[in-house]
PDB file of N, CA and C in Angstrom:
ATOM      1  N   UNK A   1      -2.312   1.156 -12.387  1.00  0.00           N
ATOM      2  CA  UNK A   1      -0.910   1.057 -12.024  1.00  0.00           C
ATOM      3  C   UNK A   1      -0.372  -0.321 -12.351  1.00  0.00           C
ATOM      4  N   UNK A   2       0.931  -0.208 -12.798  1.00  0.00           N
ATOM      5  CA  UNK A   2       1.227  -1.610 -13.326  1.00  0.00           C
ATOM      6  C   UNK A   2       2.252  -2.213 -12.060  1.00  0.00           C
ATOM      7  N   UNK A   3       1.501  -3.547 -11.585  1.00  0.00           N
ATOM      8  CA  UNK A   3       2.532  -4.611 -11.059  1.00  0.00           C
ATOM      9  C   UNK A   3       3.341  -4.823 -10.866  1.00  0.00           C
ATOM     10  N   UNK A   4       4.866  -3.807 -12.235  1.00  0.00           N
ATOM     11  CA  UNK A   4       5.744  -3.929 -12.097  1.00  0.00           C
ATOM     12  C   UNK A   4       6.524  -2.266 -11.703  1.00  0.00           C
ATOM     13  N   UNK A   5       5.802  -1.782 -10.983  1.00  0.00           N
ATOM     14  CA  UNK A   5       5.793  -0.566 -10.791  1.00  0.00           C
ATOM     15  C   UNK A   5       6.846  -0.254  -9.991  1.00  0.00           C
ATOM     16  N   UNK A   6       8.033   1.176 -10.107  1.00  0.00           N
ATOM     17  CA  UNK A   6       9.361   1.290  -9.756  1.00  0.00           C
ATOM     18  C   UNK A   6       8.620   1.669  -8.143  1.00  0.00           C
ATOM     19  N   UNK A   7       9.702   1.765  -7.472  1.00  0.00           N
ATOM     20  CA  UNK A   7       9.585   2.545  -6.347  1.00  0.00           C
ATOM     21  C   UNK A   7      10.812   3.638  -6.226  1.00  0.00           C
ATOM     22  N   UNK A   8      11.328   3.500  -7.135  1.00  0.00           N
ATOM     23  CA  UNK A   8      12.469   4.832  -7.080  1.00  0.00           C
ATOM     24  C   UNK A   8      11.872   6.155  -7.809  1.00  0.00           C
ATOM     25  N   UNK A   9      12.678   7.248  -6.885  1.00  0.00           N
ATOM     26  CA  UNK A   9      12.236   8.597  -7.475  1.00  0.00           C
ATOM     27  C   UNK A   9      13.651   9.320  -8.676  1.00  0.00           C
ATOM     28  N   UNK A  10      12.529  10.067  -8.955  1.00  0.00           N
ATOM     29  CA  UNK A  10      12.944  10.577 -10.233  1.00  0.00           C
ATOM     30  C   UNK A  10      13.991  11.833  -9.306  1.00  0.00           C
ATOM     31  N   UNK A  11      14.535  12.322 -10.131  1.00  0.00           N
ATOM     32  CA  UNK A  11      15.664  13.548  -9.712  1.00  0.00           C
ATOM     33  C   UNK A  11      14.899  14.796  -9.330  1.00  0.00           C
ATOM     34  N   UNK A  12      13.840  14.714  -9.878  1.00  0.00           N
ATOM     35  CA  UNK A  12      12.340  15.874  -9.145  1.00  0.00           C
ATOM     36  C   UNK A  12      11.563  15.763  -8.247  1.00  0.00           C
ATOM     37  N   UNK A  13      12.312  14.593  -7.437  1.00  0.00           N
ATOM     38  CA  UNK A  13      11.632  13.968  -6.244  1.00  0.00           C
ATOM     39  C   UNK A  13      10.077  13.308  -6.338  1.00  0.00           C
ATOM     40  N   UNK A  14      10.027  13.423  -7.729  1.00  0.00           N
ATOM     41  CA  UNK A  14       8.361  12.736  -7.707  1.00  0.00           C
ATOM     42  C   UNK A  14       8.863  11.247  -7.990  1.00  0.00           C
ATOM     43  N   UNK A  15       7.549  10.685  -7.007  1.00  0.00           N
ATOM     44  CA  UNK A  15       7.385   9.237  -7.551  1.00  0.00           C
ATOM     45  C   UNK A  15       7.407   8.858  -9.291  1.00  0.00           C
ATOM     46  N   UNK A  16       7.962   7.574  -9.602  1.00  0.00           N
ATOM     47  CA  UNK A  16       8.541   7.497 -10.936  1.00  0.00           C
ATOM     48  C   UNK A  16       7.123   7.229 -11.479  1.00  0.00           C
ATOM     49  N   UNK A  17       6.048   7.087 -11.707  1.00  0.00           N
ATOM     50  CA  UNK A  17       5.187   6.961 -12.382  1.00  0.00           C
ATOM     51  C   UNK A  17       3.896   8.588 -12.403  1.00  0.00           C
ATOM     52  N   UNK A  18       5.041   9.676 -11.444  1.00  0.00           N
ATOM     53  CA  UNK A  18       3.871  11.087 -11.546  1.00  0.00           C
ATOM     54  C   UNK A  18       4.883  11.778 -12.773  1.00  0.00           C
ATOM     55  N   UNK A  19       3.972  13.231 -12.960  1.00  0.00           N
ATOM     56  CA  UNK A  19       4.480  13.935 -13.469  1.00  0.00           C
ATOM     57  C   UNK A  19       4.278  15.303 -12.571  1.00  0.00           C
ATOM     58  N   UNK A  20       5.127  16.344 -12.858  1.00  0.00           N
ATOM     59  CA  UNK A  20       4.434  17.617 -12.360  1.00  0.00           C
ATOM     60  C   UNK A  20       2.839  18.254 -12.450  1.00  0.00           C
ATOM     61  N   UNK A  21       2.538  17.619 -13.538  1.00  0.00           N
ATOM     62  CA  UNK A  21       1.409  18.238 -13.368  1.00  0.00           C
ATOM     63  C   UNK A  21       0.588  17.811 -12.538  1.00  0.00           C
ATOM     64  N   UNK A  22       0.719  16.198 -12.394  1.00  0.00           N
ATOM     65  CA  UNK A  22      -0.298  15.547 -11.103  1.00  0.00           C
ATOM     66  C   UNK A  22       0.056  15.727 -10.047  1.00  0.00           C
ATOM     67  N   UNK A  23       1.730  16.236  -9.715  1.00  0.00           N
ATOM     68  CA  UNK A  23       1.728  16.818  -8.342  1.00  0.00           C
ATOM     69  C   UNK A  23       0.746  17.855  -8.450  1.00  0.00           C
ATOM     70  N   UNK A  24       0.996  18.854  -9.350  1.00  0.00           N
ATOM     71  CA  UNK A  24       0.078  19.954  -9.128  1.00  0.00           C
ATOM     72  C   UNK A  24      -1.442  19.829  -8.813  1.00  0.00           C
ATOM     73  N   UNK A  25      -1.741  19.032  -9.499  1.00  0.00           N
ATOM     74  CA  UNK A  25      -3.030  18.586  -9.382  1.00  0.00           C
ATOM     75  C   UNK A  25      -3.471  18.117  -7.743  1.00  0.00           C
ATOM     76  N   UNK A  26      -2.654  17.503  -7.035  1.00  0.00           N
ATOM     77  CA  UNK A  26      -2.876  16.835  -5.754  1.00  0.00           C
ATOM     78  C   UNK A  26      -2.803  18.143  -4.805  1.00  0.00           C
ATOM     79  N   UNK A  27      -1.859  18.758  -5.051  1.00  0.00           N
ATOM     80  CA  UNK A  27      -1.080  19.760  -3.756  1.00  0.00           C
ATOM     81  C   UNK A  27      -2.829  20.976  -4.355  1.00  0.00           C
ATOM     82  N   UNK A  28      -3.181  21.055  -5.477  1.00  0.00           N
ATOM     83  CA  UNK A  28      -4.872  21.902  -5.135  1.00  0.00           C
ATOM     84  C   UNK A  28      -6.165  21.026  -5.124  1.00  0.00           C
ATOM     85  N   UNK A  29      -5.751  20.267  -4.839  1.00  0.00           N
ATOM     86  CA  UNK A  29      -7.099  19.129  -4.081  1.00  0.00           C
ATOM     87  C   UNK A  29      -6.759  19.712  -2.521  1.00  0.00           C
ATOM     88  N   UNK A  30      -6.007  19.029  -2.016  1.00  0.00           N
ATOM     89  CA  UNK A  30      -5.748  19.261  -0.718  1.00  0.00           C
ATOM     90  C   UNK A  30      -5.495  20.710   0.037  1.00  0.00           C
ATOM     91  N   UNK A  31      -5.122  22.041  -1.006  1.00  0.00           N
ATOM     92  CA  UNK A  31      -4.824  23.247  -0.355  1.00  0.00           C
ATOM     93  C   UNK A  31      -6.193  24.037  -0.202  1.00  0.00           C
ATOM     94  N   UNK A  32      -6.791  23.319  -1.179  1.00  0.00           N
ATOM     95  CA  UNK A  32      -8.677  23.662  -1.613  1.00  0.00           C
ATOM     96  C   UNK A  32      -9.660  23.178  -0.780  1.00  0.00           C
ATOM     97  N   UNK A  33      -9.243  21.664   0.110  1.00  0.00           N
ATOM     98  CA  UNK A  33     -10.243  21.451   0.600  1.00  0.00           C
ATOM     99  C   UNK A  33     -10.435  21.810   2.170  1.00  0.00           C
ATOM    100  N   UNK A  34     -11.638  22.086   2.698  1.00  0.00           N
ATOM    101  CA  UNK A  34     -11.738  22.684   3.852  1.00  0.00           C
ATOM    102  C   UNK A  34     -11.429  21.364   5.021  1.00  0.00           C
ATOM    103  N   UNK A  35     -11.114  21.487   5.955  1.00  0.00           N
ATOM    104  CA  UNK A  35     -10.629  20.850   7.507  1.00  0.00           C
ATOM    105  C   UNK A  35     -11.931  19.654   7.547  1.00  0.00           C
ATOM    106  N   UNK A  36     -12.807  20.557   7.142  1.00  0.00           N
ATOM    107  CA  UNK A  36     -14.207  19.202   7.754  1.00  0.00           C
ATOM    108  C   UNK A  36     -14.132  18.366   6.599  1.00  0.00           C
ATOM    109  N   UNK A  37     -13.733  18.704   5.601  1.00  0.00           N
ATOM    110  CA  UNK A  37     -13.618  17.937   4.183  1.00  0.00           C
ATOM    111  C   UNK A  37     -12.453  16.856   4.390  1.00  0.00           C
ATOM    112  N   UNK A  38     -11.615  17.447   4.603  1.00  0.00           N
ATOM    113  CA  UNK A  38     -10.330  16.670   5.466  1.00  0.00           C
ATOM    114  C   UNK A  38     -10.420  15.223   6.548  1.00  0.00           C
ATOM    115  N   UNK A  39     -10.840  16.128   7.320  1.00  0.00           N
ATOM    116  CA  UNK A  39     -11.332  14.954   8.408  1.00  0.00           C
ATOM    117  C   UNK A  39     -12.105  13.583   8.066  1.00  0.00           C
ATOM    118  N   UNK A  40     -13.087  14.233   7.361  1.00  0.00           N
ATOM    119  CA  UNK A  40     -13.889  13.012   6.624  1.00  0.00           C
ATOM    120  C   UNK A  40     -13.479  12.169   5.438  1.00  0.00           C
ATOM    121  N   UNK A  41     -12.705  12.876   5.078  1.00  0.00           N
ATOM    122  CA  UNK A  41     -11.534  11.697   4.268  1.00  0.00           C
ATOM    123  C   UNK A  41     -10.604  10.543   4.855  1.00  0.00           C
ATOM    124  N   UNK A  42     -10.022  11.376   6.076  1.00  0.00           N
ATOM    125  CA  UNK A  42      -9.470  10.391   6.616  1.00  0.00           C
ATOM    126  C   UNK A  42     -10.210   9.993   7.708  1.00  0.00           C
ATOM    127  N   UNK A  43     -11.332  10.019   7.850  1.00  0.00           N
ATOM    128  CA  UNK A  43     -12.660   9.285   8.367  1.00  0.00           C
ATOM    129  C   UNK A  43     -12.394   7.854   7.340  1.00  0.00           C
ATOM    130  N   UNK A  44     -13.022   8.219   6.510  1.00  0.00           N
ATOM    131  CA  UNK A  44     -13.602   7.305   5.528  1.00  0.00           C
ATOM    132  C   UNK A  44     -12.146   6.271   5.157  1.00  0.00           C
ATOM    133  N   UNK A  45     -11.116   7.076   4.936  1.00  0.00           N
ATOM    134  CA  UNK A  45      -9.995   6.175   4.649  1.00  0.00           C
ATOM    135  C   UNK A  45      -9.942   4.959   5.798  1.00  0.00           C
ATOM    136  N   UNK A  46      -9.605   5.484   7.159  1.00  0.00           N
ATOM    137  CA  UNK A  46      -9.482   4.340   8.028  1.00  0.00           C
ATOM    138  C   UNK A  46     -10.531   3.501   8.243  1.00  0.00           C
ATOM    139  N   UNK A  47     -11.923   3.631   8.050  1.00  0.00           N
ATOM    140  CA  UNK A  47     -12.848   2.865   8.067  1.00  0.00           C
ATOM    141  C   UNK A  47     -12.664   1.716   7.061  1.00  0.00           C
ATOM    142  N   UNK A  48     -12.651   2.246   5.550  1.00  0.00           N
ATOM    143  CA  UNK A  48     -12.255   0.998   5.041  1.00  0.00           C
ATOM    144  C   UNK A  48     -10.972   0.061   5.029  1.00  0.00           C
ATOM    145  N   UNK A  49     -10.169   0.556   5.800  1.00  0.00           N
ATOM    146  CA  UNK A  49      -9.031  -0.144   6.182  1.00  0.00           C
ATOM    147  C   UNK A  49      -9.194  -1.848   7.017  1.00  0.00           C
ATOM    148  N   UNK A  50      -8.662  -2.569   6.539  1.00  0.00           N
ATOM    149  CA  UNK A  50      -8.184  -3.595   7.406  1.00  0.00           C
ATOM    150  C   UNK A  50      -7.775  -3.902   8.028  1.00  0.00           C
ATOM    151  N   UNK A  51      -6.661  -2.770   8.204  1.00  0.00           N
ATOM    152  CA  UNK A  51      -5.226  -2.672   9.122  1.00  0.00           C
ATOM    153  C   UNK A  51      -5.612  -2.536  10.722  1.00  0.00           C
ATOM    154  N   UNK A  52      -4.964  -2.418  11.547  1.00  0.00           N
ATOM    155  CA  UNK A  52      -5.266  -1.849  13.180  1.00  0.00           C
ATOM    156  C   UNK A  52      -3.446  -1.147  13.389  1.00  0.00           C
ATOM    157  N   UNK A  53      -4.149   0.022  13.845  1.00  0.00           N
ATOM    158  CA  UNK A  53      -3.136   0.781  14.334  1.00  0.00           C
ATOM    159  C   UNK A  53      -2.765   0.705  16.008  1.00  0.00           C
ATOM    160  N   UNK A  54      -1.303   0.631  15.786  1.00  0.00           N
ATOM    161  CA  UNK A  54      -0.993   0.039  17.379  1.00  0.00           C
ATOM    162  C   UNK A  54       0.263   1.084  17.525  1.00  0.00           C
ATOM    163  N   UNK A  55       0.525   1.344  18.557  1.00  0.00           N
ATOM    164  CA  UNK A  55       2.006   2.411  19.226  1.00  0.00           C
ATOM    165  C   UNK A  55       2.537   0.819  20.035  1.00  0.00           C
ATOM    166  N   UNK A  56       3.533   0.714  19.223  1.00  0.00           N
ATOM    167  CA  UNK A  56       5.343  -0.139  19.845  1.00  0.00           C
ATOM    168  C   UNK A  56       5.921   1.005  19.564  1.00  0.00           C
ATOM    169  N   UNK A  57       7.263   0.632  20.807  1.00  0.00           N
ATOM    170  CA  UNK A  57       8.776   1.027  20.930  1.00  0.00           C
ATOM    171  C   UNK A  57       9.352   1.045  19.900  1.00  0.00           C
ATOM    172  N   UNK A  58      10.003   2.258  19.373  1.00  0.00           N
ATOM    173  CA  UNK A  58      10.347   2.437  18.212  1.00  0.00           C
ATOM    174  C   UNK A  58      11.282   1.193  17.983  1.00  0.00           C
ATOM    175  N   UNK A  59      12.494   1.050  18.546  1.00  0.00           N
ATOM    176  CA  UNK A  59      13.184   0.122  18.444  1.00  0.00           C
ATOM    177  C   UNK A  59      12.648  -1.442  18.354  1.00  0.00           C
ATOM    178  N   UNK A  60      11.183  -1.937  18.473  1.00  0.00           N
ATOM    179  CA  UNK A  60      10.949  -2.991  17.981  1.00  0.00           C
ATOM    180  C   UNK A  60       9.936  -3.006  17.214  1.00  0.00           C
ATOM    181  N   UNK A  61       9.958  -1.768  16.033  1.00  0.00           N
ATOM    182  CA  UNK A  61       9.505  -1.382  14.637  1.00  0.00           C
ATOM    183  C   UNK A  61      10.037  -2.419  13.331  1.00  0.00           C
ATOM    184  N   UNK A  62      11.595  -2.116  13.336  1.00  0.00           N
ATOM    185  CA  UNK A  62      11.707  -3.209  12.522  1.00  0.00           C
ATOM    186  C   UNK A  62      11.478  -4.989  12.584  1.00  0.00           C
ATOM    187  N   UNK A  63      11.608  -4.792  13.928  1.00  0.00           N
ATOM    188  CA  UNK A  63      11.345  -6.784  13.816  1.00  0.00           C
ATOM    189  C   UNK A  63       9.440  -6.828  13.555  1.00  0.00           C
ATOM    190  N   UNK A  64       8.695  -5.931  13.884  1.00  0.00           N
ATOM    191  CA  UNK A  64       7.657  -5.844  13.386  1.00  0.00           C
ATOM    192  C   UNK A  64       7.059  -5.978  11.863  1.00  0.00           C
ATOM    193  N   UNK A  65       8.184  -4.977  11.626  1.00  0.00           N
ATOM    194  CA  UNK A  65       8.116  -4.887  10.006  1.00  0.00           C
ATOM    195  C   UNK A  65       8.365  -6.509   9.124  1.00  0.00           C
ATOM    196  N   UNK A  66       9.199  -6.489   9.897  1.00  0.00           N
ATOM    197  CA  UNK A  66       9.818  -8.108   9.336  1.00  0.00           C
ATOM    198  C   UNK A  66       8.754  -9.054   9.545  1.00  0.00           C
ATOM    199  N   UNK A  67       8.114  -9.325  10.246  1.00  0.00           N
ATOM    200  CA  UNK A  67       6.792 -10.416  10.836  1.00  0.00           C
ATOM    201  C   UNK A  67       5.564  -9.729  10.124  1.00  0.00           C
ATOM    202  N   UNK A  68       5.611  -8.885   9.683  1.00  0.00           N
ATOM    203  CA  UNK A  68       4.003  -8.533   9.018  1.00  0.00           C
ATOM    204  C   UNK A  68       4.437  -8.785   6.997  1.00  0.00           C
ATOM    205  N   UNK A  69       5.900  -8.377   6.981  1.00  0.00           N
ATOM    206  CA  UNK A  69       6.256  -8.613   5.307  1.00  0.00           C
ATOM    207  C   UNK A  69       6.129 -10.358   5.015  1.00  0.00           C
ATOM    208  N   UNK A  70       6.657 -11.073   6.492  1.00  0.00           N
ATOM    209  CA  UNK A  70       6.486 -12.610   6.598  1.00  0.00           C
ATOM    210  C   UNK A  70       5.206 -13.346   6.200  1.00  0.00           C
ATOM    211  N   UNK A  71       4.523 -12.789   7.013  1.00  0.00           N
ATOM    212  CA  UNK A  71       2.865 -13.261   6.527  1.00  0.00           C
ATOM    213  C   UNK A  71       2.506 -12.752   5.542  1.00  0.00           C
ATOM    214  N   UNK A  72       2.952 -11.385   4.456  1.00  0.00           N
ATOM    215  CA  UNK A  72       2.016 -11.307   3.547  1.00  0.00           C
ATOM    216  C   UNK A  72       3.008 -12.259   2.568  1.00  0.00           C
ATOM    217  N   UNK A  73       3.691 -12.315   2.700  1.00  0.00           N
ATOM    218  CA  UNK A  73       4.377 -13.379   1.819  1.00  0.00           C
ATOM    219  C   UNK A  73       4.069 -14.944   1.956  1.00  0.00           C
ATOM    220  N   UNK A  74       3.530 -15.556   3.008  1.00  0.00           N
ATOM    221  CA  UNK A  74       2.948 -16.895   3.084  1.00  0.00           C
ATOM    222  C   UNK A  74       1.771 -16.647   3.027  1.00  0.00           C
ATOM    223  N   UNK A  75       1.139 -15.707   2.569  1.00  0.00           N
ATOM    224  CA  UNK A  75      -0.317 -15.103   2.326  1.00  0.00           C
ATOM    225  C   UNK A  75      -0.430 -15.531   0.587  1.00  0.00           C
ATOM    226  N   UNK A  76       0.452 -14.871   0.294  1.00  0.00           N
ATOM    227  CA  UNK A  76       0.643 -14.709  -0.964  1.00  0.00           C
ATOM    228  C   UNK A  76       1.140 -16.047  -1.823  1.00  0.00           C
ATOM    229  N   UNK A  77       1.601 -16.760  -0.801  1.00  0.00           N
ATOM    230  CA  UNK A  77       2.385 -18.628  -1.222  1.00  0.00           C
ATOM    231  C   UNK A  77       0.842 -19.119  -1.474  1.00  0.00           C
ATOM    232  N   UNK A  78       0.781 -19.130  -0.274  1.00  0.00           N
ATOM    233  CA  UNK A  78      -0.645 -19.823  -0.267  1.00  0.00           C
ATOM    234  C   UNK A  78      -2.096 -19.576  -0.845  1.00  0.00           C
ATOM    235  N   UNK A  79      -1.829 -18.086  -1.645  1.00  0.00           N
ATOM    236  CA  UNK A  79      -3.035 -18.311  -2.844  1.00  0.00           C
ATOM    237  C   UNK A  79      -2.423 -18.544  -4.423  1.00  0.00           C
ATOM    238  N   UNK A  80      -1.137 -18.908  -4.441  1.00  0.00           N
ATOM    239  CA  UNK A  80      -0.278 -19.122  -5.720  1.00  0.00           C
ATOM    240  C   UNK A  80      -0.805 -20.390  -5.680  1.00  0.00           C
ATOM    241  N   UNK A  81      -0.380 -20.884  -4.787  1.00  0.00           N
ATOM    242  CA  UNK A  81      -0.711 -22.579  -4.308  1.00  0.00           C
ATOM    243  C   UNK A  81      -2.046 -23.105  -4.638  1.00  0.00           C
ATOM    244  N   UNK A  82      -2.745 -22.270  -4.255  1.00  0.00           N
ATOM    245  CA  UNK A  82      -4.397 -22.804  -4.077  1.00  0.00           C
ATOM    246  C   UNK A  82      -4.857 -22.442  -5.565  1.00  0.00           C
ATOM    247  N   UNK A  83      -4.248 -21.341  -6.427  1.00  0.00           N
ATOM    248  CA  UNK A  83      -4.891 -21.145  -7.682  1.00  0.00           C
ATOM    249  C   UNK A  83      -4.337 -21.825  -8.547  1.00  0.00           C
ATOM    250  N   UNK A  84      -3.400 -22.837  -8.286  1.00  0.00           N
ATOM    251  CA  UNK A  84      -2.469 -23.999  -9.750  1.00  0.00           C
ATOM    252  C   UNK A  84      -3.480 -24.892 -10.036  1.00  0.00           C
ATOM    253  N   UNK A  85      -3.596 -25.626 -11.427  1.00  0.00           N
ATOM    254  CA  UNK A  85      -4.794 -26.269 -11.872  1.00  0.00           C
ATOM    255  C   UNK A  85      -3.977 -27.363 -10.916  1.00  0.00           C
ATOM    256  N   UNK A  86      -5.150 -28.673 -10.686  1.00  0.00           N
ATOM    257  CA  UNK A  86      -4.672 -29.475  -9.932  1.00  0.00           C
ATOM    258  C   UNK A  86      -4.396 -30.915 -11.465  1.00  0.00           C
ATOM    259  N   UNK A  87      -3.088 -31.303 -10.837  1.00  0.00           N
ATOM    260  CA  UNK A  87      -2.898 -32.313 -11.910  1.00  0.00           C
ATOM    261  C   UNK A  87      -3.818 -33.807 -11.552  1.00  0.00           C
ATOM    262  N   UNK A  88      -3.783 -33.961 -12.930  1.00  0.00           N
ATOM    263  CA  UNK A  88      -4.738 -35.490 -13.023  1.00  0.00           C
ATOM    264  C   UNK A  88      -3.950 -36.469 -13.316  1.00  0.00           C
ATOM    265  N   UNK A  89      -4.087 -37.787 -12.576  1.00  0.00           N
ATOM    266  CA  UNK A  89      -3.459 -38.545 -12.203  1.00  0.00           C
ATOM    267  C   UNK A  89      -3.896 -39.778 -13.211  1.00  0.00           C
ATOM    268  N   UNK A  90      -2.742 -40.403 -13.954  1.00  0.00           N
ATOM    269  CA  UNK A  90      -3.018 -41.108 -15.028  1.00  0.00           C
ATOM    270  C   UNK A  90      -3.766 -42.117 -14.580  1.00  0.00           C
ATOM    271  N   UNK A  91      -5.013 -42.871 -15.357  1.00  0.00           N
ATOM    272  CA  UNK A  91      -5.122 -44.170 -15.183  1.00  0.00           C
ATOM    273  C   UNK A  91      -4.389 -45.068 -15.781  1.00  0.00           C
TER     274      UNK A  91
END
């Protein structure tokens, strides 16, 4: 997937980088696979997760949202920062 990847949908409601056929493709993965097959996917998904899931008041969702986009963005300063060659200082 490329970096500069849209987030707008197409007029077929698919994400701008699917086509129909990979919907198709997804919607018989998932109509095919059995419940215990299921489960253990999203077993396995949240395990490798980093994240922690928490229940807030809906209404202080967005200031949440706002404080977690905050840090990945001084997350993200601060390895721009740390990966610049460091300049050398004339003698």
């Amino acid at each position: 997937m490329s970096s500069t990847r849209s987030n707008k949908r197409r007029q077929d409601g698919l994400p701008a980088d699917w086509n129909p056929s990979r919907a198709r493709d997804v919607v018989r993965h998932y109509d095919a696979q059995t419940e215990d097959d299921s489960i253990a996917e999203m077993r396995a998904a949240f395990e490798r997760s980093s994240g922690v899931l928490m229940r807030i008041p809906q209404k202080l969702a967005p200031l949440v949202k706002k404080l977690v986009d905050k840090h990945i963005r001084e997350r993200v300063d601060r390895r721009a920062k740390s990966t610049k060659p460091k300049r050398r200082r004339a003698a």
